[in-house]
Protein backbone atom coordinates (compact mmCIF):
# COMPACT_ATOMS: atom_id res chain seq x y z
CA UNK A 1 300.28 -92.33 150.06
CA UNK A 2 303.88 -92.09 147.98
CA UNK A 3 304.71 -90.32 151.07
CA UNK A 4 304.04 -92.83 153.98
CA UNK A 5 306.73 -93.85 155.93
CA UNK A 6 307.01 -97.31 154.29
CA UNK A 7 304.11 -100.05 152.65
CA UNK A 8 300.62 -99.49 153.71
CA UNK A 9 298.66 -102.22 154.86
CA UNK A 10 295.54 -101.04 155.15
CA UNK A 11 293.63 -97.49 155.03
CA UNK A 12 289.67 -96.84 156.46
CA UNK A 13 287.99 -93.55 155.58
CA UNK A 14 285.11 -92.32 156.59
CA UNK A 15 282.98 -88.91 155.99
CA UNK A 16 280.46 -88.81 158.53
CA UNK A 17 282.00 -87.14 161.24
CA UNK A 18 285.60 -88.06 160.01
CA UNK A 19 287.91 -90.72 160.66
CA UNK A 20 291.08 -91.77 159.09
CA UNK A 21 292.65 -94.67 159.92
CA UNK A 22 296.08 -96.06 157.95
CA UNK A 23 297.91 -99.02 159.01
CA UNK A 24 301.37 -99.47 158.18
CA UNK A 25 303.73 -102.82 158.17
CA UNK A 26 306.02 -103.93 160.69
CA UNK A 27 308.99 -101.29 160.74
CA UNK A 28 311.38 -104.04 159.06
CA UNK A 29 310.93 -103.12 155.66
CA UNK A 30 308.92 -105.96 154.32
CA UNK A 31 305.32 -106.81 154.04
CA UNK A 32 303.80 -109.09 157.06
CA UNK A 33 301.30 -111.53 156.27
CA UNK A 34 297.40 -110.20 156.11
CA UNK A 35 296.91 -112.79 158.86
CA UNK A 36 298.39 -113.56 162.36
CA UNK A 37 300.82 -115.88 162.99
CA UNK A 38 299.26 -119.40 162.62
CA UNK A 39 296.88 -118.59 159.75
CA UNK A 40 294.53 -116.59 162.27
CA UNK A 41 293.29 -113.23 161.29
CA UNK A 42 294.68 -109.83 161.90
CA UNK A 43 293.30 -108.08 164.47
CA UNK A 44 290.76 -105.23 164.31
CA UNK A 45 290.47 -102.91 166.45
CA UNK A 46 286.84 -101.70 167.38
CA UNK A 47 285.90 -98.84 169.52
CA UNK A 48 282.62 -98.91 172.01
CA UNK A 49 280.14 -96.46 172.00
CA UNK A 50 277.51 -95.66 174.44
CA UNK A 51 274.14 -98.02 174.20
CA UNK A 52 270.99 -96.31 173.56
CA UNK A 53 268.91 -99.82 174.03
CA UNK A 54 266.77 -100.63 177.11
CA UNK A 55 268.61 -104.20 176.80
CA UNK A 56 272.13 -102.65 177.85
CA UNK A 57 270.68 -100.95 180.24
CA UNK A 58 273.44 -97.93 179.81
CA UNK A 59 276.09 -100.03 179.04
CA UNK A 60 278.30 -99.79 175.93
CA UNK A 61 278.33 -101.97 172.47
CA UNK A 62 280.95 -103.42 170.64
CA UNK A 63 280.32 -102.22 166.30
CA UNK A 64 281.30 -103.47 163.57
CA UNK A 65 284.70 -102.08 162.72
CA UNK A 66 283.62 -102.43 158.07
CA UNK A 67 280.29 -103.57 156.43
CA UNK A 68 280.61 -108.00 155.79
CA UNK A 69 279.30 -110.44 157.38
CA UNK A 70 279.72 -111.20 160.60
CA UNK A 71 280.30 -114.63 162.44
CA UNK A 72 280.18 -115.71 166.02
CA UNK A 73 282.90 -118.41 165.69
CA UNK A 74 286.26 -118.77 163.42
CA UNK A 75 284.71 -121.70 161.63
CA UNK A 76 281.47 -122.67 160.38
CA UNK A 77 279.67 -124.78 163.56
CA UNK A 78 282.77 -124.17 165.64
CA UNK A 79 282.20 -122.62 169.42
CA UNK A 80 281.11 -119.33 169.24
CA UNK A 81 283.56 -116.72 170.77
CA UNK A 82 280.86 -115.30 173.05
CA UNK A 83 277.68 -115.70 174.57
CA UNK A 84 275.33 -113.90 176.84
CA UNK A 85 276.77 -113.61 180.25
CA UNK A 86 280.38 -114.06 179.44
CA UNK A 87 283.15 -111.56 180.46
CA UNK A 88 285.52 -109.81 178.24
CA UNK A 89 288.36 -108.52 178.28
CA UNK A 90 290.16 -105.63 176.31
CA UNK A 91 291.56 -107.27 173.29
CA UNK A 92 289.84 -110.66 173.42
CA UNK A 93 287.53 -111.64 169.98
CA UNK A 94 284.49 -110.97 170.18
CA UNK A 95 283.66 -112.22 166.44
CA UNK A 96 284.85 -112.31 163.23
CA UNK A 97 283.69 -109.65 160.01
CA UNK A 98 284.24 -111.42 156.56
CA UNK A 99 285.16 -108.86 154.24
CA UNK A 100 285.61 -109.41 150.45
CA UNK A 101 287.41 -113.13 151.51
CA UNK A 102 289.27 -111.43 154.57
CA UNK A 103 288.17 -113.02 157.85
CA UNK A 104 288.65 -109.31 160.57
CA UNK A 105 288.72 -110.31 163.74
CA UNK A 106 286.39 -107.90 166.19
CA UNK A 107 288.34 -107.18 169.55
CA UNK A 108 286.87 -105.55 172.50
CA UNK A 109 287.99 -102.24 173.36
CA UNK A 110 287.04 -102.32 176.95
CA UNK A 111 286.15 -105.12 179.48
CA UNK A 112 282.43 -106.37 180.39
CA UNK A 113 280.17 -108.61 180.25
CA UNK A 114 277.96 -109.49 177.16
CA UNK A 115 274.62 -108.32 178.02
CA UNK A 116 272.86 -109.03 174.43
CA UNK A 117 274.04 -110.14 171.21
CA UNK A 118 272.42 -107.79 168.68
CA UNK A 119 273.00 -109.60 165.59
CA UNK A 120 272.86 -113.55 164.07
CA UNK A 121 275.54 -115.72 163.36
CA UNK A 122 276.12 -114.99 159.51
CA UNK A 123 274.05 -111.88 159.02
CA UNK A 124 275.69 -108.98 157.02
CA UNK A 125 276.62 -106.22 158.93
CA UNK A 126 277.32 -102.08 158.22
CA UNK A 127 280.28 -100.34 159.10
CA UNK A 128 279.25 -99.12 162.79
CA UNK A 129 276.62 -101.29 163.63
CA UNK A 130 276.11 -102.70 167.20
CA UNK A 131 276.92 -106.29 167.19
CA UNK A 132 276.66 -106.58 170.90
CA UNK A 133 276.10 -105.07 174.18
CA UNK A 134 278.34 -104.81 177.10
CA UNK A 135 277.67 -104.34 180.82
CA UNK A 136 280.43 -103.44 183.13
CA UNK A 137 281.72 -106.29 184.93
């Protein structure tokens, strides 16, 4: 890490069929703040992977991008994000993962529209996990 082409902001391994994933600061030279501009969180980006539940019907899911918890709106009784039947679009958050007192936002990867929401408001989540399904839209 000595090596990196300037301050890290963030690294993700994993072993089970290998990923790497380091994040660097803006190229100026000095740290940016952990959050987006006007206190929100930094984005998180999330891959899709195919659905192997009956309720997507062979669409894709959204996963949670670390193990927290995971919330459906940015503050406690605020409007959720997303519900059921609502279309997405690449980049738009889908959720929030809390993470050691770091709110994550969770961005989809790919438009559609939520077909199932596969967990609760609040409920810890694992690193991978299906938090939702999308259908194509």
């Amino acid at each position: 890490m000595a090596e990196t082409a300037g301050p890290l902001r963030r690294v993700h391994l994993r072993s089970g069929d290998t990923m790497l994933e380091i994040e660097w600061h803006g190229g100026t030279g000095s740290p940016e703040p952990v959050g987006a501009p006007g206190g929100r969180p930094a984005a998180t980006a999330v891959r899709t992977v195919p659905s192997t539940g009956s309720a997507a019907g062979g669409g894709r899911v959204v996963v949670a991008p670390m193990v927290g918890t995971y919330y459906r709106a940015g503050e406690p009784g605020g409007t959720p994000y997303v519900e059921v039947g609502d279309k997405v679009e690449p980049g738009q958050v889908v959720g929030i993962v809390e993470a050691m007192k770091l709110m994550n936002e969770v961005v989809a990867a790919e438009s559609g529209r939520v077909a199932e929401l596969l967990v609760r408001d609040g409920e810890p989540v694992e690193f991978g996990q299906p938090l939702m399904a999308l259908m194509p839209a």
